[in-house]
Protein backbone atom coordinates (compact mmCIF):
# COMPACT_ATOMS: atom_id res chain seq x y z
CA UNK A 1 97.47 26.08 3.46
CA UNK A 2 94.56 25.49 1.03
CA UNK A 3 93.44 28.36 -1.78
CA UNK A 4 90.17 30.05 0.42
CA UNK A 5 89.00 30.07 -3.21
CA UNK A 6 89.76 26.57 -3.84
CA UNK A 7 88.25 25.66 -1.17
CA UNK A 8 84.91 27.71 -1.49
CA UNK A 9 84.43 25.88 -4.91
CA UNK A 10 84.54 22.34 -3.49
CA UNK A 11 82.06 23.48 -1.02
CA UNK A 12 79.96 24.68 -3.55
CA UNK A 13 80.33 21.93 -6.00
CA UNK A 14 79.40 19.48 -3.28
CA UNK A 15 75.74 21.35 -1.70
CA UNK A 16 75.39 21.88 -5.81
CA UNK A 17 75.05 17.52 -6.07
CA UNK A 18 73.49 16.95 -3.05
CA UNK A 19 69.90 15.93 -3.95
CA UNK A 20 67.42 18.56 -2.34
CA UNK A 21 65.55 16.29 -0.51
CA UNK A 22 68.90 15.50 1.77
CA UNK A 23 69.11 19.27 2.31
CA UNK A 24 65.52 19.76 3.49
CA UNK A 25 66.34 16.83 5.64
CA UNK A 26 69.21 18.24 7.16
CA UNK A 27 66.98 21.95 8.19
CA UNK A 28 64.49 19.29 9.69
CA UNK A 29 66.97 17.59 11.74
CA UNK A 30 68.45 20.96 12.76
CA UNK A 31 65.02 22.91 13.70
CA UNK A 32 62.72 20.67 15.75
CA UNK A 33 59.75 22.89 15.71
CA UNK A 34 59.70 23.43 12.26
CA UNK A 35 59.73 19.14 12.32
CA UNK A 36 56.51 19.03 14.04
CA UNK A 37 54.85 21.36 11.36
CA UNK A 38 56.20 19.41 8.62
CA UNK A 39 55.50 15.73 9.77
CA UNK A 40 52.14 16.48 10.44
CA UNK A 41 51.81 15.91 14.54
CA UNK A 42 50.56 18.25 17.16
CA UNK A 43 50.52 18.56 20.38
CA UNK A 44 47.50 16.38 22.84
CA UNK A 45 44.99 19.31 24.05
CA UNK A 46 45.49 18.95 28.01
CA UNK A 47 41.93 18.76 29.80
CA UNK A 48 42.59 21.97 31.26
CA UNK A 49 40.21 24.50 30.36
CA UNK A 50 42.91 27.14 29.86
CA UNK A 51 44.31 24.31 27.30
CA UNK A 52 47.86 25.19 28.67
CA UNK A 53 50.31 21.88 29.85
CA UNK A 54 50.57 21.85 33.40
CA UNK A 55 54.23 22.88 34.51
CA UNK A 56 56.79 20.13 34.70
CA UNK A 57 54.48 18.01 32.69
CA UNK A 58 56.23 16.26 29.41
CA UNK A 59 54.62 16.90 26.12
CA UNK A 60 53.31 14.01 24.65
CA UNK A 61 52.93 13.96 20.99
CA UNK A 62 50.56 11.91 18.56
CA UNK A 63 51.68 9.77 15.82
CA UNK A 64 48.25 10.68 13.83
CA UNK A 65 45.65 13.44 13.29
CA UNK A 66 43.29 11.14 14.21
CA UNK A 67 44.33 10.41 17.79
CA UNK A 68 44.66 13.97 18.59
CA UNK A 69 41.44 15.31 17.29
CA UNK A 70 39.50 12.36 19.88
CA UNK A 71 41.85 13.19 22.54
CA UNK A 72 40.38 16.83 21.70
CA UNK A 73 36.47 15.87 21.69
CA UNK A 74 37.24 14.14 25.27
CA UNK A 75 38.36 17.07 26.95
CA UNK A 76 35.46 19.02 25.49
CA UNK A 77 32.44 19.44 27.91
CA UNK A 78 29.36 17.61 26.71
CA UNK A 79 26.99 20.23 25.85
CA UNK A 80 29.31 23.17 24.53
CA UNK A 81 28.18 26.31 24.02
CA UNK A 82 27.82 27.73 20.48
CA UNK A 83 31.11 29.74 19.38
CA UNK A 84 31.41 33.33 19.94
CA UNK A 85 34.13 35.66 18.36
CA UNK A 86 35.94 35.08 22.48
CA UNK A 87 35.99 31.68 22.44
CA UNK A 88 37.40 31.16 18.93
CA UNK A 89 40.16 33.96 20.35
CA UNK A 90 40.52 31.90 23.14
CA UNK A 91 41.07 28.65 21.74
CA UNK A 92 43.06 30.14 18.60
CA UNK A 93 45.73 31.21 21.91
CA UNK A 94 45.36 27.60 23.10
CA UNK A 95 46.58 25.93 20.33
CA UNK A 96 49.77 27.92 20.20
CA UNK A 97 52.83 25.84 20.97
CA UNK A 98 54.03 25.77 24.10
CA UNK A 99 57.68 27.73 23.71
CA UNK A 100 56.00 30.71 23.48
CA UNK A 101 55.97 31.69 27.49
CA UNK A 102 54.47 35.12 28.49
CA UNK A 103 56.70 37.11 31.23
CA UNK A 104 57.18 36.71 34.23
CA UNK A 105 54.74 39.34 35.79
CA UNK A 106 51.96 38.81 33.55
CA UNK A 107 49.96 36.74 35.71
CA UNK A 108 50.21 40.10 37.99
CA UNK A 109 48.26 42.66 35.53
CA UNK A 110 44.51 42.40 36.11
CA UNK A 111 42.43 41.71 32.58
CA UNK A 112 41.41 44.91 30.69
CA UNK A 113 37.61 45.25 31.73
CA UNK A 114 35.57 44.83 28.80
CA UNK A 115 32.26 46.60 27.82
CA UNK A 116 30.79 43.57 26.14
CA UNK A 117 27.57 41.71 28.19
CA UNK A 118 28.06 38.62 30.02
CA UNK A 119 26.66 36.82 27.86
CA UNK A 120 28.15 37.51 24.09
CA UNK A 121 25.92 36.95 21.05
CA UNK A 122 26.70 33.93 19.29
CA UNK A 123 29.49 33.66 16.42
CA UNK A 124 26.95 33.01 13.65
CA UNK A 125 22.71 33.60 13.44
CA UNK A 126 20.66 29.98 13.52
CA UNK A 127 18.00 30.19 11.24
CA UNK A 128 15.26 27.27 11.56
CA UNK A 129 15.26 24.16 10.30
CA UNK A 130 12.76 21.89 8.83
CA UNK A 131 13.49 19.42 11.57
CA UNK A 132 12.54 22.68 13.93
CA UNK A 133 9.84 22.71 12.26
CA UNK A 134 8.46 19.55 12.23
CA UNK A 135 9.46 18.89 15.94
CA UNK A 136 7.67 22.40 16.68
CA UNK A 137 4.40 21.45 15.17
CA UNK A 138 1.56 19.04 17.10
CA UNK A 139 1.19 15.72 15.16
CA UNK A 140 -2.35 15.02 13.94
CA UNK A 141 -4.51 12.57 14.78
CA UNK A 142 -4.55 9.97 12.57
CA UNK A 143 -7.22 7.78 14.64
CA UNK A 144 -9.82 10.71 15.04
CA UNK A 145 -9.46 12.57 12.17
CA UNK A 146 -9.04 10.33 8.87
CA UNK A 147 -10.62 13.03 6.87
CA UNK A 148 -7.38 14.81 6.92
CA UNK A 149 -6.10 12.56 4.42
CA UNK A 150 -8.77 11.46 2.60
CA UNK A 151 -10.74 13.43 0.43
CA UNK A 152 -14.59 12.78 1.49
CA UNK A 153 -16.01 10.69 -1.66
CA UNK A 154 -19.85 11.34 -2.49
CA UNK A 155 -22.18 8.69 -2.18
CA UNK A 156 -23.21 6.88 -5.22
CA UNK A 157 -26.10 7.77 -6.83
CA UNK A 158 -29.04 4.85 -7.42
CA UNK A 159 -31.50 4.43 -10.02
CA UNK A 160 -32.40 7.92 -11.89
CA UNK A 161 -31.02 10.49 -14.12
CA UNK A 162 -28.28 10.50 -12.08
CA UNK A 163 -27.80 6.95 -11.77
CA UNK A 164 -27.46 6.60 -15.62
CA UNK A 165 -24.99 9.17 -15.71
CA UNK A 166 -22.65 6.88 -13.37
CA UNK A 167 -23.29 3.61 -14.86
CA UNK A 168 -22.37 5.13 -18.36
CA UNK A 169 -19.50 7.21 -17.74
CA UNK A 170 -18.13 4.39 -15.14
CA UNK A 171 -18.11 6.04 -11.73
CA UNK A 172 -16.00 8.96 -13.34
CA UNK A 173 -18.72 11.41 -13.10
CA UNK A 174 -20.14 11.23 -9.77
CA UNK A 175 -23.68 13.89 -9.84
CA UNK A 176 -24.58 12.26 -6.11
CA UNK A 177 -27.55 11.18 -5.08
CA UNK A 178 -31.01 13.01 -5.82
CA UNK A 179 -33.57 14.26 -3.27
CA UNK A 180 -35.58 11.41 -3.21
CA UNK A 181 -32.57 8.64 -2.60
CA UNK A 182 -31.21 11.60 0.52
CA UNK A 183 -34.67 10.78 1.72
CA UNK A 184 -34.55 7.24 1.84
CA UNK A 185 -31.10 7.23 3.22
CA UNK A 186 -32.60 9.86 6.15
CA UNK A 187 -35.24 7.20 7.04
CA UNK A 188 -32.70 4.56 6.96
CA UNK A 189 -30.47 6.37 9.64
CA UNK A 190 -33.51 6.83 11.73
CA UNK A 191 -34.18 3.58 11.90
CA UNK A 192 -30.94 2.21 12.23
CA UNK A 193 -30.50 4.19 15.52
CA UNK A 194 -28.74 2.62 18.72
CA UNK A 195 -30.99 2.28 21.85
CA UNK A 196 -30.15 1.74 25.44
CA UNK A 197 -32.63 -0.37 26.44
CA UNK A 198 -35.78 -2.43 25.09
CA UNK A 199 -39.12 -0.90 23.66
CA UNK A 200 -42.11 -1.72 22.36
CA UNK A 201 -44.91 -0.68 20.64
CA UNK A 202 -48.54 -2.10 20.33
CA UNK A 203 -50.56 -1.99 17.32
CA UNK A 204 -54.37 -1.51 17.85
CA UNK A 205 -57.77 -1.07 16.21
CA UNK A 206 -61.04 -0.76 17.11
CA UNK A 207 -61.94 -2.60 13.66
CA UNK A 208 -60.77 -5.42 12.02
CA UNK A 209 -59.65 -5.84 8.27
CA UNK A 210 -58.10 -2.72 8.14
CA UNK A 211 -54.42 -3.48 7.31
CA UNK A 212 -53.39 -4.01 11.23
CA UNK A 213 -51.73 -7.14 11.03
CA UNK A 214 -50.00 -6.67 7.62
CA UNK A 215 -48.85 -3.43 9.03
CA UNK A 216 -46.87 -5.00 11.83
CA UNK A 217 -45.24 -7.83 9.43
CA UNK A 218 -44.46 -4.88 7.29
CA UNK A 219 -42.74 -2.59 9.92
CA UNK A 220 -41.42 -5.57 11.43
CA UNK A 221 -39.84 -6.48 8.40
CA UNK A 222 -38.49 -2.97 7.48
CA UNK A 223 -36.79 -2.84 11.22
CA UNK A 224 -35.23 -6.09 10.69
CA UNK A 225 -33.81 -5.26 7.34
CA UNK A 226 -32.27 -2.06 8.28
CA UNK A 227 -31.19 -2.15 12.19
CA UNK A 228 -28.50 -3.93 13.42
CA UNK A 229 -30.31 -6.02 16.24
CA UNK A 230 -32.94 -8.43 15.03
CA UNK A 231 -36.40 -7.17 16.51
CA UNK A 232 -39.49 -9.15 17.48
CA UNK A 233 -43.27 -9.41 16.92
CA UNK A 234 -45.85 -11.31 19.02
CA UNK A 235 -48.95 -11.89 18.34
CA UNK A 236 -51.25 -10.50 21.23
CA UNK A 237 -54.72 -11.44 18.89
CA UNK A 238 -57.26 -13.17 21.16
CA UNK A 239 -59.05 -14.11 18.04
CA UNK A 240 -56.97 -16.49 16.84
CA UNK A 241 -54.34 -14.38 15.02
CA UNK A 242 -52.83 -14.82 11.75
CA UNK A 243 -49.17 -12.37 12.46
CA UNK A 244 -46.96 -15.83 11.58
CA UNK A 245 -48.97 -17.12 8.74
CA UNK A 246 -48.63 -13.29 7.13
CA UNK A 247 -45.00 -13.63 7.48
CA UNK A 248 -44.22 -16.78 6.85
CA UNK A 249 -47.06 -17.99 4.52
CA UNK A 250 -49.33 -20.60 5.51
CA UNK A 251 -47.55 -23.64 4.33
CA UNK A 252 -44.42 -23.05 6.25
CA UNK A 253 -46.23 -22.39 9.45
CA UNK A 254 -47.61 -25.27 8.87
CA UNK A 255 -44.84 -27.67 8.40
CA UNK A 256 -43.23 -25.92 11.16
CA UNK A 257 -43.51 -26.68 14.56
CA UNK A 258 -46.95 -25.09 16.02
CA UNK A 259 -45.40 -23.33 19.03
CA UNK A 260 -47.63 -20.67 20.17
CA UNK A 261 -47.75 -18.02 22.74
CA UNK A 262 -49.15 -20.67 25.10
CA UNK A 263 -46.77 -23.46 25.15
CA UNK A 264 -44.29 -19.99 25.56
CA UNK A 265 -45.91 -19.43 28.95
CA UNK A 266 -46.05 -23.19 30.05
CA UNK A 267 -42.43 -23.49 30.10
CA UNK A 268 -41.44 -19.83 30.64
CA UNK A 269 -39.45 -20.30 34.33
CA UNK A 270 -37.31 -22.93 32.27
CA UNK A 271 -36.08 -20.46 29.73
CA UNK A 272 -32.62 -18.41 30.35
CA UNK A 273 -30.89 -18.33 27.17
CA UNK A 274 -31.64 -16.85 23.78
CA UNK A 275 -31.27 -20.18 22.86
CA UNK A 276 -34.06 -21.64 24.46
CA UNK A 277 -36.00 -18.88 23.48
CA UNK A 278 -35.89 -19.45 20.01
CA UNK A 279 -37.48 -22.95 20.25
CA UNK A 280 -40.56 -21.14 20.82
CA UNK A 281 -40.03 -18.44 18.26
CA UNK A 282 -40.72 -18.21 14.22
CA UNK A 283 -38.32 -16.42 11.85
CA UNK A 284 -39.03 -14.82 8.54
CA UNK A 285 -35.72 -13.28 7.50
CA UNK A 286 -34.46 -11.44 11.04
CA UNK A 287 -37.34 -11.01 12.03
CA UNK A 288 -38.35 -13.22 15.32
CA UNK A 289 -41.73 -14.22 15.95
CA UNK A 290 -44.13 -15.43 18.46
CA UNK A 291 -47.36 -17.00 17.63
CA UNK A 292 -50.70 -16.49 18.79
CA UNK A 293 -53.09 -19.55 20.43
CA UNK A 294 -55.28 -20.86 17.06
CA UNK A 295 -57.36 -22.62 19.38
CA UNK A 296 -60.67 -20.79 19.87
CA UNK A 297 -61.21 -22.09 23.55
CA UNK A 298 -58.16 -20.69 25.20
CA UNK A 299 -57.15 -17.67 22.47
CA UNK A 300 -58.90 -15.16 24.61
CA UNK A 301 -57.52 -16.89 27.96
CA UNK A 302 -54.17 -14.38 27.88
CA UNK A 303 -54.33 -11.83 31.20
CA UNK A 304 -52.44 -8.85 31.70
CA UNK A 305 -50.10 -10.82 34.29
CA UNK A 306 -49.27 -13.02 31.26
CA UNK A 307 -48.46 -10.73 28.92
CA UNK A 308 -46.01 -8.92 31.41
CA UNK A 309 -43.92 -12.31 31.48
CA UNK A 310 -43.91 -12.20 28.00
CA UNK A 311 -42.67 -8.65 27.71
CA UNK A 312 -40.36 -9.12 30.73
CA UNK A 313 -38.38 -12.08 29.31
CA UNK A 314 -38.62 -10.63 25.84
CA UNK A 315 -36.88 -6.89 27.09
CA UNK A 316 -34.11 -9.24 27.61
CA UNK A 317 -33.28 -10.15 24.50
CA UNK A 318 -34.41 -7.70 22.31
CA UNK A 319 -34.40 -3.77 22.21
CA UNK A 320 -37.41 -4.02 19.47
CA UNK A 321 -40.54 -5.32 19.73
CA UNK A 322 -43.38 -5.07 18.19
CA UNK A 323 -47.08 -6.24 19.33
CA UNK A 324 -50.37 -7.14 17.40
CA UNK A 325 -53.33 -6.50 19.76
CA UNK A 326 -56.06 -7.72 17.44
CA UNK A 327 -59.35 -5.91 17.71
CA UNK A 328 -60.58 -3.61 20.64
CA UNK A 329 -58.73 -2.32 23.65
CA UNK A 330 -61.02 -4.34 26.21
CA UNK A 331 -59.76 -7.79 26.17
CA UNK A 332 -58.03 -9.37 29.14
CA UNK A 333 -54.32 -8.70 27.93
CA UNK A 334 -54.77 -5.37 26.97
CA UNK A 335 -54.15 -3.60 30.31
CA UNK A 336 -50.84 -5.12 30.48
CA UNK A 337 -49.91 -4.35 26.73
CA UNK A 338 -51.12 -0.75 26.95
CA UNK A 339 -48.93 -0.42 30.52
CA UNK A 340 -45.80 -1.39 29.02
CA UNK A 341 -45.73 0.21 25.66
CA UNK A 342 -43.41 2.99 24.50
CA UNK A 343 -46.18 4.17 22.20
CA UNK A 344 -48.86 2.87 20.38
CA UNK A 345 -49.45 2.75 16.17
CA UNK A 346 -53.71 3.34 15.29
CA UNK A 347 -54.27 1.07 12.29
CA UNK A 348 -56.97 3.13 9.85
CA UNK A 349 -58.55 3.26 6.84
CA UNK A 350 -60.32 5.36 4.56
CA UNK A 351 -63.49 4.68 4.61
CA UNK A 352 -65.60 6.37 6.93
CA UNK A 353 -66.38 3.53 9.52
CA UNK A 354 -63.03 3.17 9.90
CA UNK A 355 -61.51 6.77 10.21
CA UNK A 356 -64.04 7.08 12.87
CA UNK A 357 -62.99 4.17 15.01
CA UNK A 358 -59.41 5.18 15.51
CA UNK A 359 -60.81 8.72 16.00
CA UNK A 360 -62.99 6.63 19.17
CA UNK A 361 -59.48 4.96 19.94
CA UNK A 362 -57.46 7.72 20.50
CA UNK A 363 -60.41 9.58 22.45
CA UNK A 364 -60.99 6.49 24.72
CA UNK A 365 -56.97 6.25 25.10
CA UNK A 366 -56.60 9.96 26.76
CA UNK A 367 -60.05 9.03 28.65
CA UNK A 368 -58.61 6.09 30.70
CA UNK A 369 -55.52 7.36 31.57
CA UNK A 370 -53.26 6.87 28.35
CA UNK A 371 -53.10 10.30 27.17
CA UNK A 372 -49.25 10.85 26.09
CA UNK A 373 -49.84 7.33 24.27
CA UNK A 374 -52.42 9.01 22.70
CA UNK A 375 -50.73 12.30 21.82
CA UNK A 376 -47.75 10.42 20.40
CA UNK A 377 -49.46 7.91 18.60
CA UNK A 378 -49.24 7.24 14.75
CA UNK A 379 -52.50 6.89 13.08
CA UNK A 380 -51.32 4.67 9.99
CA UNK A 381 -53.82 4.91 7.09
CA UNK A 382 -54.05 2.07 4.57
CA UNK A 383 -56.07 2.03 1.07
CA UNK A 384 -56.54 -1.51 1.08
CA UNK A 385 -60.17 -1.72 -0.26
CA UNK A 386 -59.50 1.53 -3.18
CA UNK A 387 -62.87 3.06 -1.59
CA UNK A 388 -64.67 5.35 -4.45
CA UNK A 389 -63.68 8.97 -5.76
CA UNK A 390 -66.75 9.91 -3.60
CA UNK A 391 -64.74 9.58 -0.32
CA UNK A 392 -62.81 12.78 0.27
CA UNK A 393 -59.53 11.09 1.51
CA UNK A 394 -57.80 14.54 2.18
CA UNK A 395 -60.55 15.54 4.80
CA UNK A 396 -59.99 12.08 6.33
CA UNK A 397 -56.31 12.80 6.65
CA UNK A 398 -56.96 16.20 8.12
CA UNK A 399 -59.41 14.82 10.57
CA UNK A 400 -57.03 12.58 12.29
CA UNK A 401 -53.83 14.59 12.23
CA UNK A 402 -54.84 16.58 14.56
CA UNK A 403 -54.99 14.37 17.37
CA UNK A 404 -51.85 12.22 16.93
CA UNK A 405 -48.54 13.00 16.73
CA UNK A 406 -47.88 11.67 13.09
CA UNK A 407 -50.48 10.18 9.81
CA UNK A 408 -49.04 8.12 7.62
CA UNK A 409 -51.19 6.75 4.46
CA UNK A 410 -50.47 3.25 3.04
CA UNK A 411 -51.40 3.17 -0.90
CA UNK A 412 -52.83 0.14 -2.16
CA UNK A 413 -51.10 -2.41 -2.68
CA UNK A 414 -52.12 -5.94 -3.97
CA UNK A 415 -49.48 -7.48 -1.93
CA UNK A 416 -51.35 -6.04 1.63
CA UNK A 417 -54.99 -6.18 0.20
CA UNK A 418 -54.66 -10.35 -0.85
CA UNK A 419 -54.24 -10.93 2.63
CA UNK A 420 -52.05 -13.57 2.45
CA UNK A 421 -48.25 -13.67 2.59
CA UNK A 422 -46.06 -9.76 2.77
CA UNK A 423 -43.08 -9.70 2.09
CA UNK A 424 -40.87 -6.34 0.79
CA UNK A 425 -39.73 -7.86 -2.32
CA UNK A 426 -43.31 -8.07 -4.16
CA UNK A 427 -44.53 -4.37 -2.79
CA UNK A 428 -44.36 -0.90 -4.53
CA UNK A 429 -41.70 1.26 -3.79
CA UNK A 430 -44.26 3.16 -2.55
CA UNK A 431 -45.71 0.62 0.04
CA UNK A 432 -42.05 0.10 1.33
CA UNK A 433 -41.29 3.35 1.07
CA UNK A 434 -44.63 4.12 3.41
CA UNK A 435 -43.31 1.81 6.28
CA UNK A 436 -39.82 3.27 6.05
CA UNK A 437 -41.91 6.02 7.52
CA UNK A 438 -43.35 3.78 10.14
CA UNK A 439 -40.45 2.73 11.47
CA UNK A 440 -38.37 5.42 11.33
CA UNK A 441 -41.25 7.33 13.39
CA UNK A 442 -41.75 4.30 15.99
CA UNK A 443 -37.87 4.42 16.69
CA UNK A 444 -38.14 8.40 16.72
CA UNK A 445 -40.64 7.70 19.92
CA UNK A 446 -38.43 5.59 22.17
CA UNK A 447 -36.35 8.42 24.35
């Protein structure tokens, strides 16, 4: 029989060589549970909400961590609820292996009731997020309101003190514009105003010479330079009117083709196109034109009926237009101009004759039925002739404001006074400035 001792120190010297990677083998091979912990598997989470196996059922086992955590996110609902101190309990006893089995009659004892709310708070507080707050807050407008992006620039001033300043320092010291350019820009909007629909105004006198005609080639002017739709002017004069050769000068008219007012209503059932309107039509700059008969015999042959097929075809073309009456409100055409216009503009002057002829206008006006033309008319005063010191031009002023709805005074200007060509590049500013006024109050009138 072998020495016990002997034979306790082989044993020993033997586990004493054995590497110790063969003896942690050997405690794998002989525990299988502690094998699973080691390796690194784990048991699939069953779809069962309890997350128990079902009875009988084999345990399957992964071969990666991997593999079991998607077999876990498949057999969680969709939209879980965030995790509350009972559900981490709950799936803390889920994940227990399965050899630990509860007795026998524990499925018999009824759950402790609990004094905690049906609904328990959540695990951990949510604070908001700057996605939450973004997603919370209404998106501007980008379309309608650009200003909320965009600082608002002033305009830039012109001409001036405060022009200088911006020229010299190179836009970087912006003092805006002064009183006098807000002004102009004011009467600018005014006349650049939309309209719904086509208007017109006449412009009458009771004498002639007076700065009628170069008033309506200089309003006519101003409108086309600042609205967006080109207006028009015809010339009304039954004594032989001069409203093209003003505009255009008398050489052009001349090599131009002489189509007059006349040859407009000869052929007016044949015209349905802007198109073949302007065959009959004059242009100085954007502004349209049509001219009156030169010829003496039939220049006063124009009737009211006429004139009304004039203004008729013209309304559809044009939402501005202007007229030249020529002298006295008693020729045959005048009944028809005076019946279609929006409102009227009383040509003036200052000398004494004439201030008291468009007094007799606008008093003969409200006599034969035209009173609101009268009330809204504008009595336009023009210093063509530079009458003497001896003329008191304020009392003239004051005389005729009363009676009209607005008196504007022309200064003279040798580009109105020569009586030949006008055109807004060779007047004053303050000739242009003068029918700024003019047309900003004609397009004031048409409501």
């Amino acid at each position: 029989m072998p020495d016990p001792a002997g034979q306790n120190a082989r044993t020993h010297a033997q586990d004493a060589g054995q590497p110790q990677l063969r003896r942690r083998r050997d405690l794998r091979r002989a525990d299988e549970e502690l094998k699973d912990a080691r390796t690194g598997t784990m048991p699939v989470v069953p779809p069962s909400p309890s997350g128990q196996p079902e009875s009988g059922a084999p345990l399957t086992r992964r071969t990666s961590w991997a593999e079991a955590a998607a077999a876990a996110d498949a057999a969680r609902p969709a939209h879980a609820p965030a995790p509350t101190r009972a559900t981490v309990s709950e799936q803390q006893a889920a994940e227990e292996p399965a050899t630990s089995v509860p007795p026998a009659d524990a499925a018999e004892v009824p759950p402790a009731p609990s004094a905690a709310p049906a609904e328990t708070p959540a695990f951990r507080r949510t604070r908001p997020t700057a996605a939450d707050f973004i997603a919370d807050t209404p998106m501007p407008d980008f379309i309608s309101s650009p200003g909320l992006f965009v600082k608002e620039q002033k305009p830039r001033p012109v001409g001036g003190f405060r022009g200088a300043i911006y020229n010299m320092t190179g836009g970087a010291w912006n003092m805006g514009p002064g009183a006098k350019q807000r002004q102009e820009e004011e009467l600018e909007r005014r006349i650049s105003r939309q309209l719904q629909g086509s208007y017109n105004t006449a412009v009458l006198s009771l004498k002639g010479g007076i700065g009628k005609t170069s008033t309506t080639v200089g309003v006519g002017l101003t409108l086309a330079e600042y609205r967006g739709d080109a207006p028009c002017a015809i010339d009304a004069n039954p004594d032989s009117g001069d409203l093209v050769e003003r505009a255009l000068g008398e050489g052009i008219y001349q090599q131009s083709s002489p189509r007059t007012i006349s040859d407009l209503l000869r052929n007016i059932d044949s015209i349905d196109s802007l198109t073949a309107l302007a065959r009959y039509m004059h242009h100085a700059g954007r502004l349209h034109l049509i001219a009156g008969e030169q010829d003496p015999e039939v220049s006063d042959s124009l009737t009211a009926e006429e004139y009304l097929r004039i203004r008729k075809l013209i309304s559809a073309y044009y939402s501005v237009a202007l007229t030249d009456c020529g002298t006295g409100v008693t020729h045959n055409a005048m009944s028809g101009i005076l019946q279609s216009a929006d409102n009227l503009v009383i040509a003036a002057g200052y000398a004494v004759s004439g201030a008291k002829r468009a007094r007799s206008t606008l008093q003969w006006l409200a006599s034969h039925g035209y009173g609101d033309l009268a009330r809204n008319a504008i009595v336009v005063i023009t210093d063509k002739d530079e009458v003497s010191s001896r003329v008191d031009k304020d009392a003239i002023e004051e005389h005729l404001s009363g009676i009209c709805r607005e008196l504007i005074a022309v200064p003279h200007d040798r580009g109105v006074a020569d009586g030949d060509l006008v055109t807004l590049d060779v007047l004053k500013p303050e000739t242009r400035h003068a029918y700024k006024e003019i047309a900003a109050a004609i397009v004031d009138g048409y409501r």
